[in-house]
Protein backbone atom coordinates (compact mmCIF):
# COMPACT_ATOMS: atom_id res chain seq x y z
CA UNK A 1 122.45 102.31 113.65
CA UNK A 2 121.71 105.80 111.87
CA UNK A 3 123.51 108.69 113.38
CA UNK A 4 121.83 110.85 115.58
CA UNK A 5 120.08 113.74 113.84
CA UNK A 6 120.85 117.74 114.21
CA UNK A 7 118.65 119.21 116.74
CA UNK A 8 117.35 116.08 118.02
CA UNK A 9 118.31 115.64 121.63
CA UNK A 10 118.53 112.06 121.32
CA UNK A 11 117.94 111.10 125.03
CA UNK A 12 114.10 112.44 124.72
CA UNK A 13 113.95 112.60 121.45
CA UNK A 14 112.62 116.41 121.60
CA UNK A 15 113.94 119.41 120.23
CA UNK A 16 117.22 120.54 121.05
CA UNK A 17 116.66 124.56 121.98
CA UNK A 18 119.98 125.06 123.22
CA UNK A 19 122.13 123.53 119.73
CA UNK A 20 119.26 125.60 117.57
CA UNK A 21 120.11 129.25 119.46
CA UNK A 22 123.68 127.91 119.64
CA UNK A 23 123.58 127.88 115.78
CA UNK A 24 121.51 130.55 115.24
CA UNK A 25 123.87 133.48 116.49
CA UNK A 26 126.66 133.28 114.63
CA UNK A 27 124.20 133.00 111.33
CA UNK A 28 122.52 136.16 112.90
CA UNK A 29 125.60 137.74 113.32
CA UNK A 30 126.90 137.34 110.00
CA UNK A 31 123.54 138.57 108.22
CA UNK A 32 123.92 141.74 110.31
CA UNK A 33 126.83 142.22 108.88
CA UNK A 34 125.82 142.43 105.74
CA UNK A 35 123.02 144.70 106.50
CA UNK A 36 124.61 146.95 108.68
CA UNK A 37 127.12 147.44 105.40
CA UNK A 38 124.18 148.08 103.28
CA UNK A 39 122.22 150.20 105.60
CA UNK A 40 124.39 153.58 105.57
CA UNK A 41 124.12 153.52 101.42
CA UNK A 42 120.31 152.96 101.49
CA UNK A 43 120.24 155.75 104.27
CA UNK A 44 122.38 158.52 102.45
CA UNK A 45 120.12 157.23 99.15
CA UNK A 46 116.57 157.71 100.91
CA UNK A 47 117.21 160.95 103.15
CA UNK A 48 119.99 162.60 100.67
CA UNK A 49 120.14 162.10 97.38
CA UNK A 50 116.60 160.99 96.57
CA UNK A 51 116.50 161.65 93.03
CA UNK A 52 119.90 161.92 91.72
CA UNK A 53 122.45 159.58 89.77
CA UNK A 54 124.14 159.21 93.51
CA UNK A 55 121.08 157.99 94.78
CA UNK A 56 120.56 155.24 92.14
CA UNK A 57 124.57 154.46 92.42
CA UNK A 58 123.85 153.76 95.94
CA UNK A 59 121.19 151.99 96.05
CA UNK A 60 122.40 149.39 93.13
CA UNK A 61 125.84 149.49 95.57
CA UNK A 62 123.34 148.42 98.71
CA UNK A 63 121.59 145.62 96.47
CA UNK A 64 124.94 144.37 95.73
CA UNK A 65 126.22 143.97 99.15
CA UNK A 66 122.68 142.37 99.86
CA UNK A 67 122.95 139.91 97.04
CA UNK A 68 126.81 139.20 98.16
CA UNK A 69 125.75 138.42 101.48
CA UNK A 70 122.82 136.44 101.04
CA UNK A 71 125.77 134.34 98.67
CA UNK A 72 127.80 133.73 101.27
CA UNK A 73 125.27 133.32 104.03
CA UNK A 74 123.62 130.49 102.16
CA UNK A 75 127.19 128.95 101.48
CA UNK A 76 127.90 129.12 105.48
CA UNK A 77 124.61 127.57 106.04
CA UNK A 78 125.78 124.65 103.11
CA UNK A 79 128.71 124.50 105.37
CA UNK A 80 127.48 123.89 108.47
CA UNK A 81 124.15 121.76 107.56
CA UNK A 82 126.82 119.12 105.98
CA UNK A 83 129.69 119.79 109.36
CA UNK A 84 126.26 118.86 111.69
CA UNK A 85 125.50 115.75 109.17
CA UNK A 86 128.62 114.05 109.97
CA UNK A 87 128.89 114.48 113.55
């Protein structure tokens, strides 16, 4: 017999709502994270130093947080899509 598949409830054979917006939150709390780290620089870099080496310092310092997040957002979601395989 196959094992039961993620997000299947498996006595109607419907979508599981409950296990998706159980898994959901903590993968929407962890990108807000990430943008609520990057938001400030883009902020200071949009309303204060618009054209200005700090600006462009910032900005490249917001994409980087970005790109480091999306990183370790996909590996968490790696993570957990194998962790639901195997249960």
């Amino acid at each position: 017999m196959s094992p039961p598949r993620p997000f299947i409830d498996p006595a109607t054979g419907e979508i599981d709502r409950a296990q998706i917006l159980s898994e959901a939150m903590p993968l929407a709390k962890l990108i807000g994270v990430f943008v609520a780290g990057s938001l400030p620089l883009y902020a200071i870099a949009f309303f204060g130093a618009e054209n200005s080496v700090l600006g462009v310092v910032l900005a490249l310092l917001g994409n980087f947080i970005l790109a480091i997040g999306a990183g370790v957002v996909l590996m968490y979601v790696i993570a957990r899509g194998i962790r639901l395989a195997g249960e």
